[in-house]
Each structure stands twice: as structure tokens, then as C-alpha cells.
PDB file of N, CA and C in Angstrom:
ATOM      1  N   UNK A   1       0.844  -1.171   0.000  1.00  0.00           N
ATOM      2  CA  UNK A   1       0.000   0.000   0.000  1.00  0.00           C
ATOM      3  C   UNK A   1       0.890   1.235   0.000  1.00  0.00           C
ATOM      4  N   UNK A   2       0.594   2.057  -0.877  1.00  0.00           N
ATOM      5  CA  UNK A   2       1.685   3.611  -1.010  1.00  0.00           C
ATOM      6  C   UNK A   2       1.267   4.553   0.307  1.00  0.00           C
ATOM      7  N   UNK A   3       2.590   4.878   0.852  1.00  0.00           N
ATOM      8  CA  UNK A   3       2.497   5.853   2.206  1.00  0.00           C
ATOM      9  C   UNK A   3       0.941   6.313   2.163  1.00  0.00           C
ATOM     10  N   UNK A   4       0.711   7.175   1.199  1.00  0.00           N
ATOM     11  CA  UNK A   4       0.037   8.173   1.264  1.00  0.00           C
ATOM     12  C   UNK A   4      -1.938   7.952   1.626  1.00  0.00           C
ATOM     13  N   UNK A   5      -1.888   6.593   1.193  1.00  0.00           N
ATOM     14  CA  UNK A   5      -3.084   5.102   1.224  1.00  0.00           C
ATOM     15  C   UNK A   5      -3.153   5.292   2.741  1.00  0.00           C
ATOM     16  N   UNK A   6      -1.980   5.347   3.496  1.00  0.00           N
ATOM     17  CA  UNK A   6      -2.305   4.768   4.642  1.00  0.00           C
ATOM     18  C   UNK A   6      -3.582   5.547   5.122  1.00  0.00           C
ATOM     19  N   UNK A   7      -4.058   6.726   5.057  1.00  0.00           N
ATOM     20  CA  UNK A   7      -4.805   7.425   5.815  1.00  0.00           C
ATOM     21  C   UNK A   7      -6.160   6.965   5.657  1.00  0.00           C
ATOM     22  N   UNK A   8      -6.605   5.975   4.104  1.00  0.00           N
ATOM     23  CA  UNK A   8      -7.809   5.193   3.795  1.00  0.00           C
ATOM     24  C   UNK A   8      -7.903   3.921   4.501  1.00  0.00           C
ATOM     25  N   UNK A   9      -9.306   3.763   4.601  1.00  0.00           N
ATOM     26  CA  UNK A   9      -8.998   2.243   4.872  1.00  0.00           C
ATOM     27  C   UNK A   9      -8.486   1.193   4.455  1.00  0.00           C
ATOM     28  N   UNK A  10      -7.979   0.559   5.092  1.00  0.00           N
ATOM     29  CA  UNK A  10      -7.334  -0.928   4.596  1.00  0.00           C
ATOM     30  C   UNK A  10      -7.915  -1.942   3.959  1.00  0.00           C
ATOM     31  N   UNK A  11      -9.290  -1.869   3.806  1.00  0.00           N
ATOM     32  CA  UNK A  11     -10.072  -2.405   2.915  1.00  0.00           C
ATOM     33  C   UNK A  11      -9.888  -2.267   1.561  1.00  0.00           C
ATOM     34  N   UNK A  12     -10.043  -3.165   0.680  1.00  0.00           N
ATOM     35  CA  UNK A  12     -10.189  -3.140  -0.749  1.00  0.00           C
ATOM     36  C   UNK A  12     -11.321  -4.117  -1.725  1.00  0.00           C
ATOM     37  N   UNK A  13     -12.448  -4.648  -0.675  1.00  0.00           N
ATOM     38  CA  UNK A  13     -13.388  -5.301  -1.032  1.00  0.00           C
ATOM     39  C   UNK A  13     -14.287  -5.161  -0.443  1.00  0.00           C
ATOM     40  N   UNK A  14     -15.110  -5.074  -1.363  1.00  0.00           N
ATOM     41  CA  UNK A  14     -16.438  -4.060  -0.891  1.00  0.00           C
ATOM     42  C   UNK A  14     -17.634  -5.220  -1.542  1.00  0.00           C
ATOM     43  N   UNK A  15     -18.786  -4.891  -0.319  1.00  0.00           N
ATOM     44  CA  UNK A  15     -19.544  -6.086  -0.679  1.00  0.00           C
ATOM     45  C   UNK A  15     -20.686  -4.844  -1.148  1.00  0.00           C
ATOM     46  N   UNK A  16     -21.640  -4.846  -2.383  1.00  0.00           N
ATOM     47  CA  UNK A  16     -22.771  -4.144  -3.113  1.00  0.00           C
ATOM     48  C   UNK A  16     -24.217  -4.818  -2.872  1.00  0.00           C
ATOM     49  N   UNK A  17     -24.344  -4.531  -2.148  1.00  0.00           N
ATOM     50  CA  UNK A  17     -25.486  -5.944  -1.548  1.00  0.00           C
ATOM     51  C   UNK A  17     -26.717  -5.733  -2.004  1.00  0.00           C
ATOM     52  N   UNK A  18     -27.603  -4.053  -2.135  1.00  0.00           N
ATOM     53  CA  UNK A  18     -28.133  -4.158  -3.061  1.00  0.00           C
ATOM     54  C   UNK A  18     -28.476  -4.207  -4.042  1.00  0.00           C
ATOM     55  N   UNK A  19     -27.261  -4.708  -4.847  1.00  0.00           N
ATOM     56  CA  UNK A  19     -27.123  -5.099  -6.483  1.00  0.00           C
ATOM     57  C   UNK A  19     -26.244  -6.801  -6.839  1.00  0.00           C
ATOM     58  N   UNK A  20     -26.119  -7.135  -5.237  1.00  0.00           N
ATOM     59  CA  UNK A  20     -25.644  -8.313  -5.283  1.00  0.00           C
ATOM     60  C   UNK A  20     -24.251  -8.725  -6.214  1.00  0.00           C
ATOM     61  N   UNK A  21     -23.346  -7.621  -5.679  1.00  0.00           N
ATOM     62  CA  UNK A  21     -22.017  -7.634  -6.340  1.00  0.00           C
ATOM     63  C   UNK A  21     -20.935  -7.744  -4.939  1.00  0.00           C
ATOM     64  N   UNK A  22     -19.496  -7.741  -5.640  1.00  0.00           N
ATOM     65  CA  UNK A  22     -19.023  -7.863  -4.932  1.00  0.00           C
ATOM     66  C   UNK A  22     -17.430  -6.885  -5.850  1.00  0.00           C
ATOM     67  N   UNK A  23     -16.602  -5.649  -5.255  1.00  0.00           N
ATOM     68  CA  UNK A  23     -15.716  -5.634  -5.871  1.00  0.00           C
ATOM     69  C   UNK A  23     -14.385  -5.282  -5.267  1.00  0.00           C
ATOM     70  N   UNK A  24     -13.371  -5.495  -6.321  1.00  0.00           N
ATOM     71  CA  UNK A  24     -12.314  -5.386  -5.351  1.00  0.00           C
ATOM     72  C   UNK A  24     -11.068  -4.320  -5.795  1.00  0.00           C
ATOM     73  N   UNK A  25     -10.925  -3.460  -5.254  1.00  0.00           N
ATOM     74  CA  UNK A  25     -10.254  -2.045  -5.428  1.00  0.00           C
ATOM     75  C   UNK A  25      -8.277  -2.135  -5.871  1.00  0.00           C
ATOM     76  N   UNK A  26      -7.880  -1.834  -6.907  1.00  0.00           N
ATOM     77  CA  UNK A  26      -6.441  -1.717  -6.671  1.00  0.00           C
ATOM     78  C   UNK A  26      -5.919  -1.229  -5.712  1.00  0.00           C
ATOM     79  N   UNK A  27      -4.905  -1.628  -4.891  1.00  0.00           N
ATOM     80  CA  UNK A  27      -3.767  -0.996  -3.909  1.00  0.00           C
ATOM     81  C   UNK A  27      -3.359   0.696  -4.689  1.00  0.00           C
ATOM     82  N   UNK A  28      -3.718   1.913  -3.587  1.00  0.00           N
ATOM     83  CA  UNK A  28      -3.310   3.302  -4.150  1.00  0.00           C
ATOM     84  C   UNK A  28      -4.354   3.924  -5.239  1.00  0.00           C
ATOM     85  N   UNK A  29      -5.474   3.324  -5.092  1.00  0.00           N
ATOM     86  CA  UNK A  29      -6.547   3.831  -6.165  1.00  0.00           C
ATOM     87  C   UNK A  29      -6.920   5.254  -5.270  1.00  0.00           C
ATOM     88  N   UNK A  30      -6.990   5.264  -4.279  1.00  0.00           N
ATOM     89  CA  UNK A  30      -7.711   6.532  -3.496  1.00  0.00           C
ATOM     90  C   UNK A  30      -6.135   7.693  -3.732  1.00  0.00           C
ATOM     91  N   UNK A  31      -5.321   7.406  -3.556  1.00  0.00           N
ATOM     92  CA  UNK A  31      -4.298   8.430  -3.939  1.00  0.00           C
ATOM     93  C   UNK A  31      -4.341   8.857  -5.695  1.00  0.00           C
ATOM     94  N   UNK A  32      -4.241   8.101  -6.049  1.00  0.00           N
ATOM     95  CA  UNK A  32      -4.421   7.940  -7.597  1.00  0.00           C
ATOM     96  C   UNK A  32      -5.435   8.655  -7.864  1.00  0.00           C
ATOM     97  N   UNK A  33      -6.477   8.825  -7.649  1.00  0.00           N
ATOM     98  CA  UNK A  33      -7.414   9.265  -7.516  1.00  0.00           C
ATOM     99  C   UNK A  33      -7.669  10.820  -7.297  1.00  0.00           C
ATOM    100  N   UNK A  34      -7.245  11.095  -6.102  1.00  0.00           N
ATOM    101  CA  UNK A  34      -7.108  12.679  -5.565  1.00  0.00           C
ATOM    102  C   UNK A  34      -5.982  12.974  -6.615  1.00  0.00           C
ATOM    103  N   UNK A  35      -4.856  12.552  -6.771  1.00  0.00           N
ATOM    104  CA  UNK A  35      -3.993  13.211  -7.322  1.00  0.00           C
ATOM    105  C   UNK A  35      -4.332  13.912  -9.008  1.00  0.00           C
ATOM    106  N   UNK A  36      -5.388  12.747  -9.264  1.00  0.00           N
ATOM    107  CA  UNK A  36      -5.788  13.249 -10.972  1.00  0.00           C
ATOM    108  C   UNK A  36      -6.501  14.132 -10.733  1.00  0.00           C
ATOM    109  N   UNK A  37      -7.364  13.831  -9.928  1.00  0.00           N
ATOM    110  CA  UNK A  37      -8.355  14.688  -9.710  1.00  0.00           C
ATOM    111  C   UNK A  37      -7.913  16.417  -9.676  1.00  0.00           C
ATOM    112  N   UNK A  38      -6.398  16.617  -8.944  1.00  0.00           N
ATOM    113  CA  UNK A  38      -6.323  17.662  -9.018  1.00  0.00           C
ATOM    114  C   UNK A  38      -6.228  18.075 -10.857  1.00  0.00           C
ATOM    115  N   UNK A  39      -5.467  17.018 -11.530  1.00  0.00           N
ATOM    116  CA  UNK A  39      -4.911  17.761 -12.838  1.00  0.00           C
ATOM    117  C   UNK A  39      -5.539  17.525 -14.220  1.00  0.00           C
ATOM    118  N   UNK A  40      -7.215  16.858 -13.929  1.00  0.00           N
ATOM    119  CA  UNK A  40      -8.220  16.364 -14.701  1.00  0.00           C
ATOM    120  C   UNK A  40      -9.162  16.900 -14.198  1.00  0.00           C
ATOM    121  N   UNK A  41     -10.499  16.642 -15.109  1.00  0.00           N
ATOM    122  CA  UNK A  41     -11.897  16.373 -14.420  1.00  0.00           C
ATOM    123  C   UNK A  41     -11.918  14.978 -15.161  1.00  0.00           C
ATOM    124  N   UNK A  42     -12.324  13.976 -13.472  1.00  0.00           N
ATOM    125  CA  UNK A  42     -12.602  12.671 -13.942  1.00  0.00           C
ATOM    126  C   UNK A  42     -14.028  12.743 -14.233  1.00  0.00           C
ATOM    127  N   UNK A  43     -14.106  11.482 -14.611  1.00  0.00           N
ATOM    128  CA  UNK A  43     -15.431  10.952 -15.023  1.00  0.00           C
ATOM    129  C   UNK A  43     -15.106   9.218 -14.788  1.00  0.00           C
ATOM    130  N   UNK A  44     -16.820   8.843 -14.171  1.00  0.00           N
ATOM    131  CA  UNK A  44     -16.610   7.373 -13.790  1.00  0.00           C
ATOM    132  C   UNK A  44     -17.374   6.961 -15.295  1.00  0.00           C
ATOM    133  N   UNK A  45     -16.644   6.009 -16.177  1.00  0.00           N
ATOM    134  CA  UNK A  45     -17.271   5.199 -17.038  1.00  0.00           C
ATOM    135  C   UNK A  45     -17.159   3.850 -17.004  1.00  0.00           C
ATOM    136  N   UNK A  46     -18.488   2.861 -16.723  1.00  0.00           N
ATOM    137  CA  UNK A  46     -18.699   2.180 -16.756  1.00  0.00           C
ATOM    138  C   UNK A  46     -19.807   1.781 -17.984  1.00  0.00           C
ATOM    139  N   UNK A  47     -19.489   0.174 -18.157  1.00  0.00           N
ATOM    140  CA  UNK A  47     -20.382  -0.436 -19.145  1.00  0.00           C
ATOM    141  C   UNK A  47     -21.907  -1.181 -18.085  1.00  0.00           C
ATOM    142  N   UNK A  48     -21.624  -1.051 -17.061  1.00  0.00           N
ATOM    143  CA  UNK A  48     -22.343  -1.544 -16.212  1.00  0.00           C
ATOM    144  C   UNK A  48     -23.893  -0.873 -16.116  1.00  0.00           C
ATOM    145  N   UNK A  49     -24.728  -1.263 -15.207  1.00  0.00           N
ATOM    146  CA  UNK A  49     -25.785  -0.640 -14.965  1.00  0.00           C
ATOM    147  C   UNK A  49     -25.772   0.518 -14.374  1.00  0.00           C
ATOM    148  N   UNK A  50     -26.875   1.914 -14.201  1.00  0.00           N
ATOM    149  CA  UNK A  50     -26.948   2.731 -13.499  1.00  0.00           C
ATOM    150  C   UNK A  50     -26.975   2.531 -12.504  1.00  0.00           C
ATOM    151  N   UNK A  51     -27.247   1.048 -11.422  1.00  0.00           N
ATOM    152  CA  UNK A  51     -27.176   1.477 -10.477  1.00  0.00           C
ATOM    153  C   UNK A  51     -25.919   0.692  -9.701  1.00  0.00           C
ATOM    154  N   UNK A  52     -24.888   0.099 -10.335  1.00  0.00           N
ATOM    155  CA  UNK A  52     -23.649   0.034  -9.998  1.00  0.00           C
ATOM    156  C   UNK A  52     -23.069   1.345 -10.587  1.00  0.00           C
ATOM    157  N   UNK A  53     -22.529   2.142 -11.272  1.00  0.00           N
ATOM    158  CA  UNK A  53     -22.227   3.436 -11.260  1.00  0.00           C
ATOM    159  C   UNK A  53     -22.384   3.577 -10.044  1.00  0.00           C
ATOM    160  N   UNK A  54     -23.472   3.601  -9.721  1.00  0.00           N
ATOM    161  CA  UNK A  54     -24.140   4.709  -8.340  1.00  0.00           C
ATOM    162  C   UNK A  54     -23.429   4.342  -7.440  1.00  0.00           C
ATOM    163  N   UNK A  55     -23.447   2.745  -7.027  1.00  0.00           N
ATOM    164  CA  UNK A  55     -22.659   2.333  -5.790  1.00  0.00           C
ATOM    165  C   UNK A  55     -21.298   2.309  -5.868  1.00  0.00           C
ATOM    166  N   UNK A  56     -20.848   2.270  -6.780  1.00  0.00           N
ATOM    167  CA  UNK A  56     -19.063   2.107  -7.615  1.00  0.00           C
ATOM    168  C   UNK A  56     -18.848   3.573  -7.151  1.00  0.00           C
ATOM    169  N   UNK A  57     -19.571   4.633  -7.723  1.00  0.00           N
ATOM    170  CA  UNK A  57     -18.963   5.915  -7.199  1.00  0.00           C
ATOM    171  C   UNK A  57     -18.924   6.613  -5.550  1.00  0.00           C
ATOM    172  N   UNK A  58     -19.923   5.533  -4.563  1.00  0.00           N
ATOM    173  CA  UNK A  58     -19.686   5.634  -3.523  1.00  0.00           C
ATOM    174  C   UNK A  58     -18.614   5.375  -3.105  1.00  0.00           C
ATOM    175  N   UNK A  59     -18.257   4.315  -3.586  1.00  0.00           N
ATOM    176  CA  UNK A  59     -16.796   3.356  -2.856  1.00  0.00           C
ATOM    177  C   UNK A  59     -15.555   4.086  -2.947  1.00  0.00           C
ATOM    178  N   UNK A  60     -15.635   4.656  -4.604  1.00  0.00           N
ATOM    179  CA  UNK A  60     -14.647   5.480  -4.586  1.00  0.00           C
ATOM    180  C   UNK A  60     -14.815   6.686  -4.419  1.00  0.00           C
ATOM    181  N   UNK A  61     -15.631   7.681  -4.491  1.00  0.00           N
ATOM    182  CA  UNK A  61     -15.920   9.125  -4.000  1.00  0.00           C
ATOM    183  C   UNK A  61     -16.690   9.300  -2.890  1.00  0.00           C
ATOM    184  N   UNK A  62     -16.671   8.681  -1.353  1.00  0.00           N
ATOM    185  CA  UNK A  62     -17.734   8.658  -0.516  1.00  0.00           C
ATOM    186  C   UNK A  62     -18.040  10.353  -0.513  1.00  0.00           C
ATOM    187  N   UNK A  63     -17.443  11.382  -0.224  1.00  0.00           N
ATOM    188  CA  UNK A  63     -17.653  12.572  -0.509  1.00  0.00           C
ATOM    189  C   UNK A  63     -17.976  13.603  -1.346  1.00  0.00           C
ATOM    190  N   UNK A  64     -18.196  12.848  -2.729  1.00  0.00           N
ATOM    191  CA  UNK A  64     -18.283  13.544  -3.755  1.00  0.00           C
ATOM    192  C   UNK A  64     -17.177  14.354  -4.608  1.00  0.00           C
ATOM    193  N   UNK A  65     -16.068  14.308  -3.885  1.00  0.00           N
ATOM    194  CA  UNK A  65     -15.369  15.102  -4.412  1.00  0.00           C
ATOM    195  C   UNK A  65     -14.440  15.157  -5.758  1.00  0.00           C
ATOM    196  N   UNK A  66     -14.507  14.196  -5.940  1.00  0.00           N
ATOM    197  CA  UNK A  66     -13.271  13.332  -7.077  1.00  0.00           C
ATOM    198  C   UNK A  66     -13.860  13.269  -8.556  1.00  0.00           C
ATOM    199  N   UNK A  67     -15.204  13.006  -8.936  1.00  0.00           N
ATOM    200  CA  UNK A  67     -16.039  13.201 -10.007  1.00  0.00           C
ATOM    201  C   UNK A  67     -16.630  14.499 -10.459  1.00  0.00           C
ATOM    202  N   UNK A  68     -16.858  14.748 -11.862  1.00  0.00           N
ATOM    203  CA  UNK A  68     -17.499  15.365 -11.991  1.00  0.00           C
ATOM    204  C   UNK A  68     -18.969  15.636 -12.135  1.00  0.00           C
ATOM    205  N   UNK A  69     -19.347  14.106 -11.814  1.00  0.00           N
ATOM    206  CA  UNK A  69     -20.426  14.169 -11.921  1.00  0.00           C
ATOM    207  C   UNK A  69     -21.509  13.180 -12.911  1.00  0.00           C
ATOM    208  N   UNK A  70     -20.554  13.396 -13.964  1.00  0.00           N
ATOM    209  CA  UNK A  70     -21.315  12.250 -15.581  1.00  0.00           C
ATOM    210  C   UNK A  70     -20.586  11.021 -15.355  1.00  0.00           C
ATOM    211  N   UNK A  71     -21.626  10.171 -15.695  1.00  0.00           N
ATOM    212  CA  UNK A  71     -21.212   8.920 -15.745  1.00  0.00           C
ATOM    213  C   UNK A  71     -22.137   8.439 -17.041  1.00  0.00           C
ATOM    214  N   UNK A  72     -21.077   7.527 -17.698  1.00  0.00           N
ATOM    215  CA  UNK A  72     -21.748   7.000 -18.996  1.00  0.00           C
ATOM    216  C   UNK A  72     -21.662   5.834 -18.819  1.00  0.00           C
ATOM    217  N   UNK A  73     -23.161   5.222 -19.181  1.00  0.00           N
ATOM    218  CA  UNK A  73     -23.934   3.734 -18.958  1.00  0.00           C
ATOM    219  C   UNK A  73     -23.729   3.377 -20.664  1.00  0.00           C
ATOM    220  N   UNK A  74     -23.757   2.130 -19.989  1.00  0.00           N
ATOM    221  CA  UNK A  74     -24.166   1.034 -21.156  1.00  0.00           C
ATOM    222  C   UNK A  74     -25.904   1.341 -21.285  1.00  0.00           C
ATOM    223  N   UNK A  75     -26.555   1.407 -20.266  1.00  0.00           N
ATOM    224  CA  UNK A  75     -27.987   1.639 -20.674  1.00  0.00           C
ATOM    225  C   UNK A  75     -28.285   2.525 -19.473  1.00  0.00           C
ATOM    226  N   UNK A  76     -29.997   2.753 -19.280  1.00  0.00           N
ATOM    227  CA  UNK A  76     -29.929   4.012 -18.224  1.00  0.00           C
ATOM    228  C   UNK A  76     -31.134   2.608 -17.600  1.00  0.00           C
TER     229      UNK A  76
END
């Protein structure tokens, strides 16, 4: 885990229970993450359903802060 990880949880598997998934996060995605964030606007794209988006962007943005917001579905 990169120094900077340490301050996230140590978790990297996350159970989606009301969509009956289960997923599992790269080591340094939450640093990775803030850091683009400063020098991008991300966007979460998935081929998945709208309502994994939804829970996928919890896991990784519990605060909102990291997205811009659009997310592009395979269907709505």
C-alpha cells in the first residue's frame, strides 16, 4: 500500500449488496485518484448498470469530491 493510502482504509473489497455484487479495489486507487483529480476532471465510465455506477462511485468518491459528476452507462 503507497504511504500516502495509509490514511484510507485498509479495505479493498467491498460487498454491493443491493445489487448483489461484490468488488475489489487496486492498492493506491484513493491516492491515484485525488492526485488526478487535481490535474483532470474525472469521469466514472462504466459499461455496467446505473445502479452500480451509483454504488461504484460511492466506494470510490464517498464525498463527492473526485467526479465530476457524468457517468456513462451502457444503458440508463
Amino acid at each position: 500500500m503507497e504511504e500516502k493510502d495509509r490514511e484510507k482504509p485498509q479495505r479493498h473489497l467491498f460487498r454491493l449488496s443491493h445489487i448483489g455484487m461484490w468488488t475489489k479495489l487496486r492498492p493506491g486507487i484513493w491516492n491515484f485518484l485525488k492526485r488526478a483529480s487535481k490535474l483532470y476532471e474525472l469521469h466514472l465510465c462504466t459499461m455496467g448498470s446505473k445502479a452500480y455506477a451509483t454504488e461504484i462511485a460511492k466506494v470510490l468518491d464517498p464525498r463527492g469530491s473526485l467526479f465530476a459528476g457524468a457517468y456513462y452507462l451502457k444503458s440508463q
